[in-house]
N, C-alpha and C. Protein backbone atom coordinates (compact mmCIF):
# COMPACT_ATOMS: atom_id res chain seq x y z
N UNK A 1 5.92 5.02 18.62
CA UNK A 1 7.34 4.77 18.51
C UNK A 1 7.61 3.27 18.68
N UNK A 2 8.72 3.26 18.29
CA UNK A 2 8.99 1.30 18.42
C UNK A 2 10.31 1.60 19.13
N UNK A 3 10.63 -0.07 19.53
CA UNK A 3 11.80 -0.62 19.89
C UNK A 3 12.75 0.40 18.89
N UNK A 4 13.34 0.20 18.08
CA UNK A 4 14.43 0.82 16.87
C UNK A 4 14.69 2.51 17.64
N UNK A 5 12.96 3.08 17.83
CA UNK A 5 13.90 4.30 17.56
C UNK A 5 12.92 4.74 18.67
N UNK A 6 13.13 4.84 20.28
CA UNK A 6 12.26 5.17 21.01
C UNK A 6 12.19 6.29 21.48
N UNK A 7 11.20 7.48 22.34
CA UNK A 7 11.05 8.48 22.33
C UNK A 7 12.22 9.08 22.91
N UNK A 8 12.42 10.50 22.14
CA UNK A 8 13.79 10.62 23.81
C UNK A 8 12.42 11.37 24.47
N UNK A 9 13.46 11.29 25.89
CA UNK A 9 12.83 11.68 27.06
C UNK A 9 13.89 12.93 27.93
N UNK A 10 15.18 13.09 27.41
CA UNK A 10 15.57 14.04 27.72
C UNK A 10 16.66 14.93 26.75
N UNK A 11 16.77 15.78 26.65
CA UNK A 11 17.15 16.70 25.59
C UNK A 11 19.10 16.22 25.64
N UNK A 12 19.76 16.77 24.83
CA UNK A 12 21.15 16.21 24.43
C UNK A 12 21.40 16.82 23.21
N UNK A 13 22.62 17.53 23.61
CA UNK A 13 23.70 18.59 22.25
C UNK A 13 23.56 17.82 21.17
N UNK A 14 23.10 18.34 20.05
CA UNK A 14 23.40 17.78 18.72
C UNK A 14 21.76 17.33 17.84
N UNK A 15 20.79 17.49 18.57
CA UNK A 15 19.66 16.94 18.16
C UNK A 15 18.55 17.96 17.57
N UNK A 16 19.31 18.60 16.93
CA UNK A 16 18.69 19.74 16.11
C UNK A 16 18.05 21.23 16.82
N UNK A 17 18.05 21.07 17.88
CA UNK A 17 17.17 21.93 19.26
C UNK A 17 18.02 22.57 20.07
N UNK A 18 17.38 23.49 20.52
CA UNK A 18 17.97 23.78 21.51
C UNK A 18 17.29 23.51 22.98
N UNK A 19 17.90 23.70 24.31
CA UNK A 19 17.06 23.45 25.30
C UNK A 19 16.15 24.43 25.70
N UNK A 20 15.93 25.69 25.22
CA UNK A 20 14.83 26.08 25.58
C UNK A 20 13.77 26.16 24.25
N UNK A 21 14.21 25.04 22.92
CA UNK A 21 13.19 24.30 22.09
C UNK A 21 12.52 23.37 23.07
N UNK A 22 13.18 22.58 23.26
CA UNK A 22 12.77 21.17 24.51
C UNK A 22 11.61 22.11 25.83
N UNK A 23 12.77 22.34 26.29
CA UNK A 23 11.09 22.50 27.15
C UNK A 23 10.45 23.65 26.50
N UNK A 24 9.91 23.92 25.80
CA UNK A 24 8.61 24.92 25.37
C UNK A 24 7.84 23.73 25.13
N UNK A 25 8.21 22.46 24.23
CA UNK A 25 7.78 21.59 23.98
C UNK A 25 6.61 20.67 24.99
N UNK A 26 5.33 20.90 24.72
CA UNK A 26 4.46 20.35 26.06
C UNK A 26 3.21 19.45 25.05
N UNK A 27 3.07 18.64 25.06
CA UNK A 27 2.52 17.40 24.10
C UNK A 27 1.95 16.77 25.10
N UNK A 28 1.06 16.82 25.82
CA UNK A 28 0.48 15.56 26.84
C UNK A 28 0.12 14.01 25.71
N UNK A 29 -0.13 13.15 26.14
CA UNK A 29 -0.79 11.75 25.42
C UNK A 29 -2.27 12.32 25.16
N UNK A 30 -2.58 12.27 23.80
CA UNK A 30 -4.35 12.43 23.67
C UNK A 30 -4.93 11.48 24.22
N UNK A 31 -6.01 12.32 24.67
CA UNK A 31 -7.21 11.70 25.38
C UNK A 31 -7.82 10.52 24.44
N UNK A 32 -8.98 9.72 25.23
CA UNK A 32 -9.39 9.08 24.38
C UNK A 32 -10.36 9.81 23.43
N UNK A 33 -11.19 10.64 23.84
CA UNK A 33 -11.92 11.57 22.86
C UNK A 33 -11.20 11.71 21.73
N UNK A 34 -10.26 12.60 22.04
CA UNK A 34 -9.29 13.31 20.58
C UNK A 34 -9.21 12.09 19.93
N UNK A 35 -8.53 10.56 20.49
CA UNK A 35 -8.09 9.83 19.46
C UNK A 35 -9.73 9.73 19.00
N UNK A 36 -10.64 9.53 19.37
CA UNK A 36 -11.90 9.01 18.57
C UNK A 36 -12.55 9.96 17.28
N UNK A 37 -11.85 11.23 17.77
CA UNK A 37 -12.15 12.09 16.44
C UNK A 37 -11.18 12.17 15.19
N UNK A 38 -10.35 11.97 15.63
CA UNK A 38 -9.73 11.65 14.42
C UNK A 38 -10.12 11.01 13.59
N UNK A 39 -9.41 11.70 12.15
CA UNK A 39 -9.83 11.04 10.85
C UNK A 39 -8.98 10.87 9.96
N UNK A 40 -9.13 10.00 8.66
CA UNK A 40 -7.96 9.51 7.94
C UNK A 40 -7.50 10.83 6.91
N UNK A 41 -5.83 10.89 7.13
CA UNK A 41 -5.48 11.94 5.89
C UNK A 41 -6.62 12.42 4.85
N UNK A 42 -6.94 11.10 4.14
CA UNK A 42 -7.68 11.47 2.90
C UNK A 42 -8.92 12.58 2.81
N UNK A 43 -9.89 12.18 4.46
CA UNK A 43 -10.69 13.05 4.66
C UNK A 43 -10.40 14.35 5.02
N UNK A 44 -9.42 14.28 6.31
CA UNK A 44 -8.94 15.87 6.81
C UNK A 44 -8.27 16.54 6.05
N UNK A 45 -7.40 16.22 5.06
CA UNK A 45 -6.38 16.89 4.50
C UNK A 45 -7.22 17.53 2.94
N UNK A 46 -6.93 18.97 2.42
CA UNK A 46 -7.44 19.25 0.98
C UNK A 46 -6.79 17.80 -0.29
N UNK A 47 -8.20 17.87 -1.02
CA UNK A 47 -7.85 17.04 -1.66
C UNK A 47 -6.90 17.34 -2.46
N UNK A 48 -5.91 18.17 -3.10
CA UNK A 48 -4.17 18.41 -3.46
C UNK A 48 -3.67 18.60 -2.40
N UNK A 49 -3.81 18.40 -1.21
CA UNK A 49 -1.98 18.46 -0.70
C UNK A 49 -2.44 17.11 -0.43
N UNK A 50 -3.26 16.12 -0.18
CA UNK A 50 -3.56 14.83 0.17
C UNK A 50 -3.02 13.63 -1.18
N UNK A 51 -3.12 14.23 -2.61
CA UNK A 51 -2.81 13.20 -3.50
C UNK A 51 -1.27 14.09 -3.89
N UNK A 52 -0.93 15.41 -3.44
CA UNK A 52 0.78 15.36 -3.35
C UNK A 52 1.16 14.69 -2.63
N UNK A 53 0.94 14.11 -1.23
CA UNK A 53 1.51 13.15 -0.38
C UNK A 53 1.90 12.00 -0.85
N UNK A 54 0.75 11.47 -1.41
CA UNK A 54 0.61 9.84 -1.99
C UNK A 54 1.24 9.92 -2.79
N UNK A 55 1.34 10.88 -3.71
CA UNK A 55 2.44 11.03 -4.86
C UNK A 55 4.26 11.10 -4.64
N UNK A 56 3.95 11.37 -3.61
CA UNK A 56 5.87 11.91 -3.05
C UNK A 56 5.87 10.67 -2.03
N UNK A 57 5.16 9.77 -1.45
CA UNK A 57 5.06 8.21 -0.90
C UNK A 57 5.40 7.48 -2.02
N UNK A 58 4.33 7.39 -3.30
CA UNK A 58 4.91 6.24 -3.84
C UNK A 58 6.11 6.35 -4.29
N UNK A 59 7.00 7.58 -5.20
CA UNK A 59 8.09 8.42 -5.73
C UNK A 59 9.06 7.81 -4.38
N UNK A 60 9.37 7.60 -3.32
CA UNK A 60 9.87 7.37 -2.21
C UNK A 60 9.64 5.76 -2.27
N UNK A 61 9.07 4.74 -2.06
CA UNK A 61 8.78 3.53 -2.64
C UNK A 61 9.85 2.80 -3.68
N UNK A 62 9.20 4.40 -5.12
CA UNK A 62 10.25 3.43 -5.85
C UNK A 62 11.84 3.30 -5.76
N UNK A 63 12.05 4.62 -4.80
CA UNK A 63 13.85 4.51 -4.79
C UNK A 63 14.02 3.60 -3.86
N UNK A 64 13.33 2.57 -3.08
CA UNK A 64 14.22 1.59 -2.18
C UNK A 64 14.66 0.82 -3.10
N UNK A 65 15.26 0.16 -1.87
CA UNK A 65 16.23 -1.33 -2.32
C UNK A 65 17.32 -1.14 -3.36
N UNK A 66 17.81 -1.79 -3.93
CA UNK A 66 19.03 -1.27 -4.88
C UNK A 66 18.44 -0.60 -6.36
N UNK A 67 19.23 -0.01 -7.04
CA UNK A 67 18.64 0.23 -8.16
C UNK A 67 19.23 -0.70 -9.25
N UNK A 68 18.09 -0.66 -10.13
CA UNK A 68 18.17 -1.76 -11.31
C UNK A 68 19.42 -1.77 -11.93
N UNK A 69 19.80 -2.45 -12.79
CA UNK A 69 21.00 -3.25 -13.16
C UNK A 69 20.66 -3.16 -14.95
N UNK A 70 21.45 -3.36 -15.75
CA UNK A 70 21.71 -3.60 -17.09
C UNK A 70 21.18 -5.71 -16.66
N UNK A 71 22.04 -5.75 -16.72
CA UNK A 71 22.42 -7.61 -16.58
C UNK A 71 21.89 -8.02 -15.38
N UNK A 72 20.79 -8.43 -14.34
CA UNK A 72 20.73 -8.71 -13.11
C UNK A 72 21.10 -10.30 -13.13
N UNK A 73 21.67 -10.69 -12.23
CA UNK A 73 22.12 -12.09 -11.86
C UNK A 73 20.91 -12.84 -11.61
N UNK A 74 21.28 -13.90 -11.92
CA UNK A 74 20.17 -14.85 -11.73
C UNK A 74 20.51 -15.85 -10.30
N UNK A 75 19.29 -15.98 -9.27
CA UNK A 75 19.65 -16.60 -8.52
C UNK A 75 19.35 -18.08 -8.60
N UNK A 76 20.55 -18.79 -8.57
CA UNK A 76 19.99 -20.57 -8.33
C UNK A 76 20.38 -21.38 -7.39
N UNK A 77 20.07 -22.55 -7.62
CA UNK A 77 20.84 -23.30 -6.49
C UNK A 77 21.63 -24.24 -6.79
N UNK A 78 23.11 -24.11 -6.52
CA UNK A 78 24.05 -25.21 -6.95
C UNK A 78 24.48 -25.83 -6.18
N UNK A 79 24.84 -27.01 -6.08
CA UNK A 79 25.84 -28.14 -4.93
C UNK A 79 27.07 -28.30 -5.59
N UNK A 80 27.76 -27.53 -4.71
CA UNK A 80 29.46 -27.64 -4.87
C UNK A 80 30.10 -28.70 -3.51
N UNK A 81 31.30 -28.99 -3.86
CA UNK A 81 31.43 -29.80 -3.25
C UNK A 81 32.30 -28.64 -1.78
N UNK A 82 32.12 -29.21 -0.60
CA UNK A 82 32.74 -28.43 0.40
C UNK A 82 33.74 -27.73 0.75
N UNK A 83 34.88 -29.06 -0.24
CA UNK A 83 36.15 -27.94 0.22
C UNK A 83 36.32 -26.87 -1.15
N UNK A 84 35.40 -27.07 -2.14
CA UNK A 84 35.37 -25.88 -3.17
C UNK A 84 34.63 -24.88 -2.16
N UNK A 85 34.18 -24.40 -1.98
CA UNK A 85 33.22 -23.61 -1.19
C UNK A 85 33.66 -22.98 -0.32
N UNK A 86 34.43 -24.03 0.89
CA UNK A 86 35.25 -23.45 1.82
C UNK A 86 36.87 -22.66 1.58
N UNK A 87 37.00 -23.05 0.26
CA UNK A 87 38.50 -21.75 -0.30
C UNK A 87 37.86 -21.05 -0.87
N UNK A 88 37.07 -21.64 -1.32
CA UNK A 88 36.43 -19.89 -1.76
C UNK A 88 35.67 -18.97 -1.00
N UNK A 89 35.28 -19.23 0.41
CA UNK A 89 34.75 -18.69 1.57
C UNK A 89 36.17 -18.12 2.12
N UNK A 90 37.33 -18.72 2.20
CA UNK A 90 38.45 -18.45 3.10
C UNK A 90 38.70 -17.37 2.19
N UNK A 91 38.90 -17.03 0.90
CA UNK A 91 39.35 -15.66 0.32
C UNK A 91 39.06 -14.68 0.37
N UNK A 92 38.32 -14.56 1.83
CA UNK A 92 37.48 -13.44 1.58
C UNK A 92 35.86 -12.79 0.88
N UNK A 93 35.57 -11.91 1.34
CA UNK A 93 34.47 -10.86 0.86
C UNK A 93 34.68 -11.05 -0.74
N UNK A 94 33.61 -10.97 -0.93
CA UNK A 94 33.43 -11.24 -2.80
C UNK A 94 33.72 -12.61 -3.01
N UNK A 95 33.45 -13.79 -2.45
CA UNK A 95 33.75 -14.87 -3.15
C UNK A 95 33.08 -15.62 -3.67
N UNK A 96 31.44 -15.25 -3.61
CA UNK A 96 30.37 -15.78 -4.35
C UNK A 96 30.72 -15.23 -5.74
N UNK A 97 31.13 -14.10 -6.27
CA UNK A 97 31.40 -13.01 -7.53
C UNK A 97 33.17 -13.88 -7.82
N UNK A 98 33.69 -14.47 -7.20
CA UNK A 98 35.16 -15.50 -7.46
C UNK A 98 34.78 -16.25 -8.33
N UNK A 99 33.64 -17.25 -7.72
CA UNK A 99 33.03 -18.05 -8.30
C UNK A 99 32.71 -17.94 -9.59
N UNK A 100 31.26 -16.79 -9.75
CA UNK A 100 31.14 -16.56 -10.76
C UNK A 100 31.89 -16.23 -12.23
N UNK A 101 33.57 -15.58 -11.49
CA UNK A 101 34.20 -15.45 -12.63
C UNK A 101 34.85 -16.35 -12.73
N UNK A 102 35.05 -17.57 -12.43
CA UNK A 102 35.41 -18.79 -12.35
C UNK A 102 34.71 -19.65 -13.67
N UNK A 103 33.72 -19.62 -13.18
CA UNK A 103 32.41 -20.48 -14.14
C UNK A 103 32.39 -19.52 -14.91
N UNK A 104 32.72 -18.21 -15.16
CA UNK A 104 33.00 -17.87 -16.94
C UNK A 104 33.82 -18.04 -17.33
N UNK A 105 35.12 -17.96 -16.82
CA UNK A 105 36.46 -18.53 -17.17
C UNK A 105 36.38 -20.25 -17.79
N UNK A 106 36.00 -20.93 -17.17
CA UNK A 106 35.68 -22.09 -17.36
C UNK A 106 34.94 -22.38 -18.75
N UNK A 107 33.96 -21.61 -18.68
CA UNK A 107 32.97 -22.23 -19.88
C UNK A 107 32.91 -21.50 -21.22
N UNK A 108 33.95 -20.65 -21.27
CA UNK A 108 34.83 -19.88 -22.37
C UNK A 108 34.08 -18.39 -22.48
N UNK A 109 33.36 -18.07 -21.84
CA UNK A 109 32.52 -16.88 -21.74
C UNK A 109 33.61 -15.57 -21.33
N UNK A 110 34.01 -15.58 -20.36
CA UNK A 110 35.33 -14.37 -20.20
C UNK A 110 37.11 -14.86 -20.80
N UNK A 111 37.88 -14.66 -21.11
CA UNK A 111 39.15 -14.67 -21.91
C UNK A 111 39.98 -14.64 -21.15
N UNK A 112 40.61 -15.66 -21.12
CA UNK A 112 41.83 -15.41 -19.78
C UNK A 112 41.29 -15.05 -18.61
């Protein structure tokens, strides 16, 4: 377990269980033996439910992060001068996308 999401240690309404799920629940820490026998998925597991895993991992992979775009923006780096920047910071959320329709407005690309 990590920092983010640490073990619970005592049971609480709402966490899928009930309390006499919780305590039936008896898990000591493995020994060092057990951890030394252990072995990697690939070996312990049949070889189909082992390459369905990897298969439903990578399938899971590809849906992070946002999904693709028609048009994706291009990122660059421009120097505007400060107090352009700072009214367009003061307007609020969306004002990098202000900008942008600014500089199409400007360079005859959007109409009015």
């Amino acid at each position: 377990m990590d920092e983010k999401n640490p073990p619970l240690i005592e049971m609480f309404p709402g966490c899928g269980f009930s309390q006499e799920d919780w305590d039936d629940v008896d898990f000591p820490e493995m020994t060092d033996e057990e951890l030394a026998s252990m072995r990697p998925a690939k070996e312990a597991l049949p070889p189909k439910l082992y390459k369905a895993l990897v298969k439903m991992q990578r399938e899971r992979e590809k849906m992070r992060g946002r999904p693709p775009v028609e048009k994706p923006k291009k990122q660059v780096t421009l120097r505007l001068d400060d107090d352009v920047v700072e009214a367009f910071r003061a307007s609020g959320k969306g004002w990098q996308g202000r900008i942008n329709a600014a500089l199409r407005k400007a360079s005859g690309l959007d109409p009015a």
